[in-house]
Protein backbone atom coordinates (compact mmCIF):
# COMPACT_ATOMS: atom_id res chain seq x y z
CA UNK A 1 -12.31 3.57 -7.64
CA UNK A 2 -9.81 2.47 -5.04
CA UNK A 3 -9.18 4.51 -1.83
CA UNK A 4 -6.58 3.79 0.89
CA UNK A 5 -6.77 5.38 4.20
CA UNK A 6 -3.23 3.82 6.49
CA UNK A 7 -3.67 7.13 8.88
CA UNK A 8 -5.64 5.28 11.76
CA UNK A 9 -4.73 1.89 13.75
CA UNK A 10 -7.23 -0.10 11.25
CA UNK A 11 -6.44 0.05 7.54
CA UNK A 12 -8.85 0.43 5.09
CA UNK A 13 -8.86 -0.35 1.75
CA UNK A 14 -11.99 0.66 -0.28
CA UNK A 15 -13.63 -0.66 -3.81
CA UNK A 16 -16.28 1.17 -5.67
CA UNK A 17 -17.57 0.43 -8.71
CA UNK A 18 -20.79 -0.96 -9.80
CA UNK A 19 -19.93 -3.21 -6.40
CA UNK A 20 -18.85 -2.13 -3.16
CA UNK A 21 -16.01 -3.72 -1.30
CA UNK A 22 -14.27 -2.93 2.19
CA UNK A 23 -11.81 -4.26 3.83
CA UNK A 24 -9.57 -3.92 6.66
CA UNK A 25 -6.27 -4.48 7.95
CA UNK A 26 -4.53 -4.62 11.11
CA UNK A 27 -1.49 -5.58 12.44
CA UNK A 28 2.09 -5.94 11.83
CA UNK A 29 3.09 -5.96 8.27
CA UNK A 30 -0.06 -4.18 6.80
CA UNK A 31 1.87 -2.30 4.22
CA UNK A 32 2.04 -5.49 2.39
CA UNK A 33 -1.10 -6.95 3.42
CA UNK A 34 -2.38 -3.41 1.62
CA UNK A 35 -1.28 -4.66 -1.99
CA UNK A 36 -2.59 -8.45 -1.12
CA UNK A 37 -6.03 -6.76 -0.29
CA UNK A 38 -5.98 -4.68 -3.44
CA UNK A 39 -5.43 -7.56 -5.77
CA UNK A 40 -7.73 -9.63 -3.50
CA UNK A 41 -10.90 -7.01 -4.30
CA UNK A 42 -9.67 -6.83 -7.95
CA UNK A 43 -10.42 -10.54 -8.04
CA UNK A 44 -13.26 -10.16 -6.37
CA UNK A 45 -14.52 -7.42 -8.40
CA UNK A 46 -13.10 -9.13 -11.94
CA UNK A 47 -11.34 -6.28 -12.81
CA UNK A 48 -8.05 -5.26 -13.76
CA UNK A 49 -5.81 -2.31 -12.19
CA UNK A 50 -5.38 -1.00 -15.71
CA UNK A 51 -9.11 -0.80 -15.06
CA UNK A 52 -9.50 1.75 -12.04
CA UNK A 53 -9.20 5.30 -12.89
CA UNK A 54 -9.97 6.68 -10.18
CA UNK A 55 -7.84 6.92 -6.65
CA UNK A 56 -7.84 8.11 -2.89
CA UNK A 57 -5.83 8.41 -0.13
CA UNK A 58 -5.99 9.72 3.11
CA UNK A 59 -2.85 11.48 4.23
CA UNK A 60 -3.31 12.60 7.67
CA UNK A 61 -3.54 13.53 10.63
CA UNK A 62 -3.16 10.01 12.23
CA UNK A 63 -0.04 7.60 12.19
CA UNK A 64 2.87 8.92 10.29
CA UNK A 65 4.32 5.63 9.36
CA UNK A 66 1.24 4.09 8.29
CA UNK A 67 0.48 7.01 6.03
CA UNK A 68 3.77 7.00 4.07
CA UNK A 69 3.02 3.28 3.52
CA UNK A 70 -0.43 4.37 2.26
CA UNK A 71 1.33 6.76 0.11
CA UNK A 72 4.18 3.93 -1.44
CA UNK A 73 1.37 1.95 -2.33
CA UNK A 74 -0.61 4.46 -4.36
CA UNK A 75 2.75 5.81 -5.69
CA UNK A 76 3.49 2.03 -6.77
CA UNK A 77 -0.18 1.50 -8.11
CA UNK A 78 0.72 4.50 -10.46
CA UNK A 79 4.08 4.30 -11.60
CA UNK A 80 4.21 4.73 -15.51
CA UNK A 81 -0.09 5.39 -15.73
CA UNK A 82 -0.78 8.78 -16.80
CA UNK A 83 -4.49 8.31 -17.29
CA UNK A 84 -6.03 8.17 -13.36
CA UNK A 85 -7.67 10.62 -10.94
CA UNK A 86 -5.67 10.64 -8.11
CA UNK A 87 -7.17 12.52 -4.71
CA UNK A 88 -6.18 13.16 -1.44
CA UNK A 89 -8.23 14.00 2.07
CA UNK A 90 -7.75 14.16 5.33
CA UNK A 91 -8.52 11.39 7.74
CA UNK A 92 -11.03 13.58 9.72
CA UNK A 93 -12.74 14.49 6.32
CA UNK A 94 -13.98 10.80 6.50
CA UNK A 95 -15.32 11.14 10.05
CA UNK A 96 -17.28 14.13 9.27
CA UNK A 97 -19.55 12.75 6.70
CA UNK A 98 -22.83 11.92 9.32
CA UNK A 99 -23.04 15.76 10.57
CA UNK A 100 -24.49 18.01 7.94
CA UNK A 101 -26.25 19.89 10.39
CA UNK A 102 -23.72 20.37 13.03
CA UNK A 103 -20.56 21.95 14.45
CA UNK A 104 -17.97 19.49 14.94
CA UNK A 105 -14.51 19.13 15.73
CA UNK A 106 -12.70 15.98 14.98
CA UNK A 107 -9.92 14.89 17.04
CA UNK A 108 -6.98 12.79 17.14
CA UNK A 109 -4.19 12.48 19.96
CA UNK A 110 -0.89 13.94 19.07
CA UNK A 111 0.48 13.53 22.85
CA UNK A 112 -0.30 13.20 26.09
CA UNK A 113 -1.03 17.06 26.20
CA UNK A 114 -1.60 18.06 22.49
CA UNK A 115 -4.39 17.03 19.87
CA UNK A 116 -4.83 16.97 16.48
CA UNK A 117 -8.36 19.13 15.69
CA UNK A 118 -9.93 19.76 12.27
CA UNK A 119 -12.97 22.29 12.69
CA UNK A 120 -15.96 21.45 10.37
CA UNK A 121 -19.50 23.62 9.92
CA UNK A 122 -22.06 22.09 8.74
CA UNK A 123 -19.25 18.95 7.11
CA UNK A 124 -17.73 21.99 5.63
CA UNK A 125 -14.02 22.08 6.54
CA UNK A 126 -13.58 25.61 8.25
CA UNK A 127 -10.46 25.20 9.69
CA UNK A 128 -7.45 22.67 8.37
CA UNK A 129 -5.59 20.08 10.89
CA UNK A 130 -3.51 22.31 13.48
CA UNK A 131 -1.98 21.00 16.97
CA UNK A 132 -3.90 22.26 19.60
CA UNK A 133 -2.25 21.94 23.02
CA UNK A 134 -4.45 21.23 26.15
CA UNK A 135 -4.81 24.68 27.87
CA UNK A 136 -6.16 25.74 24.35
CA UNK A 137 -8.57 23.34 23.92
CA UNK A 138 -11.67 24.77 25.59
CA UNK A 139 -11.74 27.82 23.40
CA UNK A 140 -10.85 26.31 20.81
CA UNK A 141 -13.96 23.27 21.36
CA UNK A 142 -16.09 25.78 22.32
CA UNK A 143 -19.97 24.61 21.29
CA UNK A 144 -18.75 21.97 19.13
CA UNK A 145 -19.81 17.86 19.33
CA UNK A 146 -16.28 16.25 19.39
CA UNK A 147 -15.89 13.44 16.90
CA UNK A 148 -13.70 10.65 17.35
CA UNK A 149 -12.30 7.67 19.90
CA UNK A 150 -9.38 9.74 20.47
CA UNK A 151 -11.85 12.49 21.46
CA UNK A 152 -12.14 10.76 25.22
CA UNK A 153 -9.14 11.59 26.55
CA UNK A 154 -8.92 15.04 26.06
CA UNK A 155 -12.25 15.65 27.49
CA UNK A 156 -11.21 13.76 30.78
CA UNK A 157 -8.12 15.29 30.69
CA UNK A 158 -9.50 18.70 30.68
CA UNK A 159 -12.61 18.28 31.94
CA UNK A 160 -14.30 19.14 28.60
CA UNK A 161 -18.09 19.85 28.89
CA UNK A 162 -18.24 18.84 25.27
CA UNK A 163 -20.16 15.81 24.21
CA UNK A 164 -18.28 12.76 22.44
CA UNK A 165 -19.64 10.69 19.95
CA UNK A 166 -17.71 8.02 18.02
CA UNK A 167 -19.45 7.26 14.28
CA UNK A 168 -19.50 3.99 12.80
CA UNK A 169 -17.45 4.18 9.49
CA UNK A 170 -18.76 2.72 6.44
CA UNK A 171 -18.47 3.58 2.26
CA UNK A 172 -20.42 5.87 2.45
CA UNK A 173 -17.89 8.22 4.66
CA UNK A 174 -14.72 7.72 2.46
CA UNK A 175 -16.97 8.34 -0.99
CA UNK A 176 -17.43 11.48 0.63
CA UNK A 177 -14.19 12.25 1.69
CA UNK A 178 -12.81 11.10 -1.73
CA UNK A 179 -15.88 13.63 -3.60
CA UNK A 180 -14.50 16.58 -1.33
CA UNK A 181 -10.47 16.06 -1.51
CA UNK A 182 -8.40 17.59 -3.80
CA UNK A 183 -6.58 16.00 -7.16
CA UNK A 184 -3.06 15.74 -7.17
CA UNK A 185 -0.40 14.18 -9.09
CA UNK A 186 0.99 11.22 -7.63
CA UNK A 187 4.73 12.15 -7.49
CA UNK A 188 3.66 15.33 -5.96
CA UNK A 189 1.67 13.43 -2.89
CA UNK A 190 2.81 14.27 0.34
CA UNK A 191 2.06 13.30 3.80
CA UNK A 192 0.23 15.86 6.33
CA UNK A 193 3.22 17.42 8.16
CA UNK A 194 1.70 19.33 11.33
CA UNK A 195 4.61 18.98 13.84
CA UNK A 196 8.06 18.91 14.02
CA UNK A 197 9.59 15.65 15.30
CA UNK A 198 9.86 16.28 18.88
CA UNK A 199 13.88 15.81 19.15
CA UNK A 200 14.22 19.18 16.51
CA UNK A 201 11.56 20.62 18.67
CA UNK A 202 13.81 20.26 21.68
CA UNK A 203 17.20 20.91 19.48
CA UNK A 204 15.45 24.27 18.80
CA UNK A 205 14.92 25.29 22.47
CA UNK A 206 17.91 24.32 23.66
CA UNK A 207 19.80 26.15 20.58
CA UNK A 208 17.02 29.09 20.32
CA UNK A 209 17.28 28.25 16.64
CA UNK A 210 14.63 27.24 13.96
CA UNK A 211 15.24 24.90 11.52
CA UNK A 212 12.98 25.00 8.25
CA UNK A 213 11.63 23.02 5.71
CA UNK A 214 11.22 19.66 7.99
């Protein structure tokens, strides 16, 4: 198995097989440094790509640049194959692994005023990635242990009574994520679109018009 989450500022790139192998990346240039790593673990591991059957990759909510890299890569990894499990996750569904027995909200910074929260019960997803802007945010955190760096500056922003803890990310976590996501086919994989691209946000206000399909 070989998972690639490019959402967050470090890259990881993950092995599993009969070993275990993790690496990161950061940087300038990682989107290269991605396929170096890959053939660097299949040394490593003695094993061909024609070997791995089985893929992952994060697709958001995080960095939208680094995730469309993640995404060429894979797509590149699995041009002409037909014989591979490909699944995707969300970043959050990696950060959620270490609280079965709690209500957490995992959060990443969209802007200054606006965060990126995935609800989980109990590591069960209840509610998908949605933009949550600040004024929202205490009802929508209400009773829940916020999960993440990012996490921090909403809850100084606004003064969140909510406590913060930041996990320590290992294997284990992206396993789980990759056990939980959902199978695709790789020229169908898309990246995690939750907001417009601020310029057609402000196009549409000033033109009280909505454009689709961005």
């Amino acid at each position: 198995m070989i998972i690639i989450s490019s959402s967050q500022k470090e890259v990881k790139v993950i092995y599993s097989e009969k070993k275990e192998i993790i690496k990161s990346i950061s940087g300038r240039s990682y989107g290269s440094k991605i396929v170096t790593e890959i053939k660097n673990i299949l040394q490593e591991a003695k094993k061909e790509l024609n070997d791995i059957k089985e893929f992952g990759i994060d697709i958001g909510p995080g960095s939208f640049t680094g995730i469309r890299i993640g995404i060429a890569v894979v797509q590149g990894l699995l041009f002409g194959k037909n014989d591979y499990d490909l699944r995707y996750f969300y970043s959050s569904d990696v950060l959620s692994y270490d609280y079965k027995d709690q209500k957490i909200a995992v959060i990443n910074r969209a802007r200054e005023d606006a965060a990126y929260v995935t609800l989980y019960d109990e590591r069960k997803r209840v509610e998908d990635p949605k933009m949550i802007f600040g004024e929202q945010l205490q009802n929508v955190l209400k009773n829940r242990l916020l999960i993440g760096e990012q996490s921090i500056h909403f809850k100084n922003k606004y003064n969140l009574n909510n406590k913060v803890l930041i996990p320590e990310v290992n294997i284990d976590n992206f396993i789980y994520a990759y056990d939980n996501g959902k199978r695709v086919e790789s020229e169908k994989l898309e990246p995690l679109y939750i907001q417009k691209p601020i310029a057609v946000e402000n196009y549409e206000k000033q033109n009280k018009k909505i454009i689709e399909d961005i």
